[in-house]
Protein backbone atom coordinates (compact mmCIF):
# COMPACT_ATOMS: atom_id res chain seq x y z
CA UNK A 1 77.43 137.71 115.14
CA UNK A 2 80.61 137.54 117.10
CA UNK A 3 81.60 141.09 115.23
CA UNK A 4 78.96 142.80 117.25
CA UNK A 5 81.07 142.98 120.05
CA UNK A 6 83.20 145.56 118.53
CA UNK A 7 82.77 149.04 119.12
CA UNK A 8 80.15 151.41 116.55
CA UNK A 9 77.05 152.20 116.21
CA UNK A 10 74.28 150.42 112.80
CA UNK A 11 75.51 152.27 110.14
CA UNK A 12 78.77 153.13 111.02
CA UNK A 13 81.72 151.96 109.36
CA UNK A 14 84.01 150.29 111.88
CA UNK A 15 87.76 151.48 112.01
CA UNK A 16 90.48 148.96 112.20
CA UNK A 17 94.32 150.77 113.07
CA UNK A 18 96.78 148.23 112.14
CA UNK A 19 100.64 148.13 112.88
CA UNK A 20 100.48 148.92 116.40
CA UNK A 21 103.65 148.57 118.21
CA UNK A 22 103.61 150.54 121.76
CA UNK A 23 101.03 151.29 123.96
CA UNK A 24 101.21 154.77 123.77
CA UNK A 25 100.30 154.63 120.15
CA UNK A 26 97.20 152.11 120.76
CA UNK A 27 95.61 154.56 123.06
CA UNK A 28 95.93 157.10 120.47
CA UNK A 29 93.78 155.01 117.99
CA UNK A 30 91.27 154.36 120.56
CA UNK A 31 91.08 157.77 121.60
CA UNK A 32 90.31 158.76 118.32
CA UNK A 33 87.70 156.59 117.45
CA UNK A 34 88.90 152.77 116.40
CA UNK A 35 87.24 150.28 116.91
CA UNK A 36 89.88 147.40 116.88
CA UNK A 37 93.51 147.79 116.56
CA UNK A 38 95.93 145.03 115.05
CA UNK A 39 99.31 144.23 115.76
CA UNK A 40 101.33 142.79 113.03
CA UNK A 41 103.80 139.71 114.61
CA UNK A 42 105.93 138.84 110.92
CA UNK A 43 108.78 139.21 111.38
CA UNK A 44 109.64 140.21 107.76
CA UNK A 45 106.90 143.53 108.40
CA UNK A 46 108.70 147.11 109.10
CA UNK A 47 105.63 146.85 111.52
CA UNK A 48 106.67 143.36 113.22
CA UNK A 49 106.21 143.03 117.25
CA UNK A 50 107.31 140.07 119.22
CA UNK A 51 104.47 138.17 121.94
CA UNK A 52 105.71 139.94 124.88
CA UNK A 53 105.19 143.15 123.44
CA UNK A 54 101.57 141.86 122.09
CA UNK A 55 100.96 141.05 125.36
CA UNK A 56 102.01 144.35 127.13
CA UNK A 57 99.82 146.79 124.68
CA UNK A 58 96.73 144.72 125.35
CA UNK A 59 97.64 144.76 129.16
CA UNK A 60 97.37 148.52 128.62
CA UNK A 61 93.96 148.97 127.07
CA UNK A 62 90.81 147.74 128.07
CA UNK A 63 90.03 143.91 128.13
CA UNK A 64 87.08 144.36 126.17
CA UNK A 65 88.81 146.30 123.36
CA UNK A 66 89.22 144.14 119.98
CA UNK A 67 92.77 143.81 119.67
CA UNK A 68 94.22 141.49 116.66
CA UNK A 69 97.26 139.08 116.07
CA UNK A 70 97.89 139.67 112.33
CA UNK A 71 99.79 136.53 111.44
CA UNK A 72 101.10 135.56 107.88
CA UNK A 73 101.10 131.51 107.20
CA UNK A 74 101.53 130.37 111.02
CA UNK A 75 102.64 126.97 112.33
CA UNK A 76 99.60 125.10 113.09
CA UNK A 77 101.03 125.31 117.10
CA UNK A 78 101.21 128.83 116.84
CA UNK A 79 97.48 129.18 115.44
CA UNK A 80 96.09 126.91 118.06
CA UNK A 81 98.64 129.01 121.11
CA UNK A 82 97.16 132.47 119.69
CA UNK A 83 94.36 133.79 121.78
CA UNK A 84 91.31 136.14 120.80
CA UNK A 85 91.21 137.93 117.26
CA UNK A 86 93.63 136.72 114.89
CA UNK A 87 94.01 137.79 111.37
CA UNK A 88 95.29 135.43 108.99
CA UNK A 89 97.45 137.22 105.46
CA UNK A 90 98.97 134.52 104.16
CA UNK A 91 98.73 131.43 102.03
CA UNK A 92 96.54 129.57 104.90
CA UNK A 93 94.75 126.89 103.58
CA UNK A 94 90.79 126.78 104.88
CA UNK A 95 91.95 122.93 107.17
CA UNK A 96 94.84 125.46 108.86
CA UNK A 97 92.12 128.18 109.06
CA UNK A 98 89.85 126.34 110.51
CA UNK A 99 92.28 125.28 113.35
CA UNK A 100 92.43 129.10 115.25
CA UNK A 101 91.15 128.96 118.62
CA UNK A 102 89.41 132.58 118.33
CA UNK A 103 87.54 134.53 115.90
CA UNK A 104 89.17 134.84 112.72
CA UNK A 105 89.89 137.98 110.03
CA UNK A 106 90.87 136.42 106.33
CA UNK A 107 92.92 138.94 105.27
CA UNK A 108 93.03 138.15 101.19
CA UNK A 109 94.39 139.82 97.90
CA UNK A 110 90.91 140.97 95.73
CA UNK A 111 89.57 138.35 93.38
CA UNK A 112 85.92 137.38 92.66
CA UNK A 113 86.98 133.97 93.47
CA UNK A 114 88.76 134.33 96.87
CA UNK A 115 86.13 136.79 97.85
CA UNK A 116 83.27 133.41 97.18
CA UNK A 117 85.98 130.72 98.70
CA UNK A 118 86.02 132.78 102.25
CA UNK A 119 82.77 133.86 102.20
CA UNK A 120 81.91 129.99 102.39
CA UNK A 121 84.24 129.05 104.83
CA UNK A 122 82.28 128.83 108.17
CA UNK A 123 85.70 129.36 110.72
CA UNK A 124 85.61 133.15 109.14
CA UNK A 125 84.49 135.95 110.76
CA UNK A 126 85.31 139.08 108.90
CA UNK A 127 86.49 139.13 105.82
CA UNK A 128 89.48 141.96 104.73
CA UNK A 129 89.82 142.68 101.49
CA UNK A 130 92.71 144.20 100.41
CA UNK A 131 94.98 145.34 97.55
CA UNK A 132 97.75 143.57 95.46
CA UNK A 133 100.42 143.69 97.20
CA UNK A 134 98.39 142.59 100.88
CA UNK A 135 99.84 145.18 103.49
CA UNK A 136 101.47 147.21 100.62
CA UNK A 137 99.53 150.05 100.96
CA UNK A 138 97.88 149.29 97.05
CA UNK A 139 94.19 149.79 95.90
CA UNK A 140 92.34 147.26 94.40
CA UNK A 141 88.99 147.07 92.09
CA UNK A 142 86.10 148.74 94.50
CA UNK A 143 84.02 148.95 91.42
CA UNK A 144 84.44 144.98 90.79
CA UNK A 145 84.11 144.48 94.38
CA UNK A 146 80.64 146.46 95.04
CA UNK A 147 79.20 143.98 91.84
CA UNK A 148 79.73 141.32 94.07
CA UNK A 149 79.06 142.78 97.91
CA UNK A 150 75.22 141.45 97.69
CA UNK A 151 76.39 137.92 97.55
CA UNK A 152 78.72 138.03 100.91
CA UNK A 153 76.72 137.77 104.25
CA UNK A 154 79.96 138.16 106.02
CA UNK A 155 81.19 141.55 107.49
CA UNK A 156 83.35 142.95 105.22
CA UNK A 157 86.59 145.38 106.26
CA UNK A 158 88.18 147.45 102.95
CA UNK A 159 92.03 147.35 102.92
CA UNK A 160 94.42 148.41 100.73
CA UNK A 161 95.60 152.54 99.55
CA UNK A 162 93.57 153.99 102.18
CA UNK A 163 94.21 157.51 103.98
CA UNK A 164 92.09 160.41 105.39
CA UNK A 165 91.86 162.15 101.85
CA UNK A 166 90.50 158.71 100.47
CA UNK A 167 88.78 156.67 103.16
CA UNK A 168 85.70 158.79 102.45
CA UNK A 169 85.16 157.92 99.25
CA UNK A 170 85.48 153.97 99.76
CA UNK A 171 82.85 154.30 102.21
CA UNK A 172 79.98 155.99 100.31
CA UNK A 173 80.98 153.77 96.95
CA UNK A 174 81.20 150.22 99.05
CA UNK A 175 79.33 150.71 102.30
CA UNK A 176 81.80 148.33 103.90
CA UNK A 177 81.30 147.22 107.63
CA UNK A 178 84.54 148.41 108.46
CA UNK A 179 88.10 149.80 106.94
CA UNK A 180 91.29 149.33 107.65
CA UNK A 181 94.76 151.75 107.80
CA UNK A 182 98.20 150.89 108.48
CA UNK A 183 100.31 152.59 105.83
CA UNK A 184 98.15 155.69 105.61
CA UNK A 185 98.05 156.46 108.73
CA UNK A 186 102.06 156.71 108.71
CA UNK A 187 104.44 159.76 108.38
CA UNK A 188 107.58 157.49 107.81
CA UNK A 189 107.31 153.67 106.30
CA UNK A 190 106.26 151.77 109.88
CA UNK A 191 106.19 155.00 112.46
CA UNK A 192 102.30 155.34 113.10
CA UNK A 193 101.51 159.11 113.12
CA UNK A 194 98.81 160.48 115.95
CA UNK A 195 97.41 163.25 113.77
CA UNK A 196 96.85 161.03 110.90
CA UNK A 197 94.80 158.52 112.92
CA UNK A 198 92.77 161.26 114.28
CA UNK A 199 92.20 162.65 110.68
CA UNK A 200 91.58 159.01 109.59
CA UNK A 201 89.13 158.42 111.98
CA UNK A 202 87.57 162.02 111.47
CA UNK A 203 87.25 161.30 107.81
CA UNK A 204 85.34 157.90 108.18
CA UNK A 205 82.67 159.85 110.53
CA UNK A 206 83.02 162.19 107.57
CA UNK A 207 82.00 159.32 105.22
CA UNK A 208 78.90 158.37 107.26
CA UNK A 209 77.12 161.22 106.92
């Protein structure tokens, strides 16, 4: 599974920072723990960062670190030009999908039937559930969702309302392969905080055990 290659141990929960936008910061999240970071290139995101600077944070951490392009309804150029992880958190259709030249993230608003419709769709790699509002920082259905975990075969990362005081709970309800943080994780609406990583990432050890 091409997920393997990011960093954990069987039975850990994997730890995705998103909304990285210096260096400095992405060191921070890998010093504490993550296992992938993700770098959000929309424009319309408080979180937004441009190729070049894409390009200079993963010049500054380790080649073999996961490190995401979070894109939201791409141009098919664009999808084909974008090396490595991508995550897609748009509209993308599963023809546009299927067109990424890396290993893809579906990043998806909860429903029982967009959990089954990526699940089948072989050009997915991880699937990311998360809440309503997808990057609002809202919860979704965990109960609904842990009906339905026995029936995906692909990873799955939890999204969506999650911060050090509730990560830990998500994890010993859902068992996820992974979770994911940008908003909680944040003192001010798109300024990453370093403590709050650290006590992110210190909570989902927490959760493991």
């Amino acid at each position: 599974m091409i997920a393997d290659n990011w960093p954990g141990s069987d039975g850990q929960t994997r730890i995705k920072i998103c909304g990285i936008q210096d260096p400095e910061m992405a060191h921070v999240a890998i010093d504490a723990g993550a296992s992938a970071i993700g770098m959000v290139n929309h424009p319309a995101s408080p979180r937004h960062v441009d190729e070049k600077t894409i390009a200079h944070i993963r010049q500054s951490i380790p080649s073999s670190f996961p490190s995401v392009e979070v894109l939201v309804d791409p141009s098919l150029e664009k999808l084909r030009d974008t090396r490595g992880w991508v995550q897609l958190h748009g509209e993308e259709s599963e023809a546009l999908v299927s067109a990424a030249s890396g290993p893809v993230i579906r990043g998806f608003s909860f429903s029982p039937e967009a959990v089954r419709r990526w699940n089948e769709c072989e050009a997915v790699s991880i699937l990311l559930i998360d809440g309503p509002g997808k990057g609002a920082g809202e919860r979704f259905d965990h109960d609904q969702l842990l009906e339905l975990k026995d029936s995906v075969d692909k990873p799955l990362v939890i999204a969506g309302g999650l911060c050090p005081e509730t990560v830990g709970d998500v994890i010993r309800l859902l068992k996820p392969w992974g979770v994911d943080v940008s908003s909680g994780v944040e003192s001010e609406r798109g300024q990453k905080d370093p403590d709050l990583i650290r006590a992110f990432c210190d909570a989902v050890r927490a959760g493991n055990s």
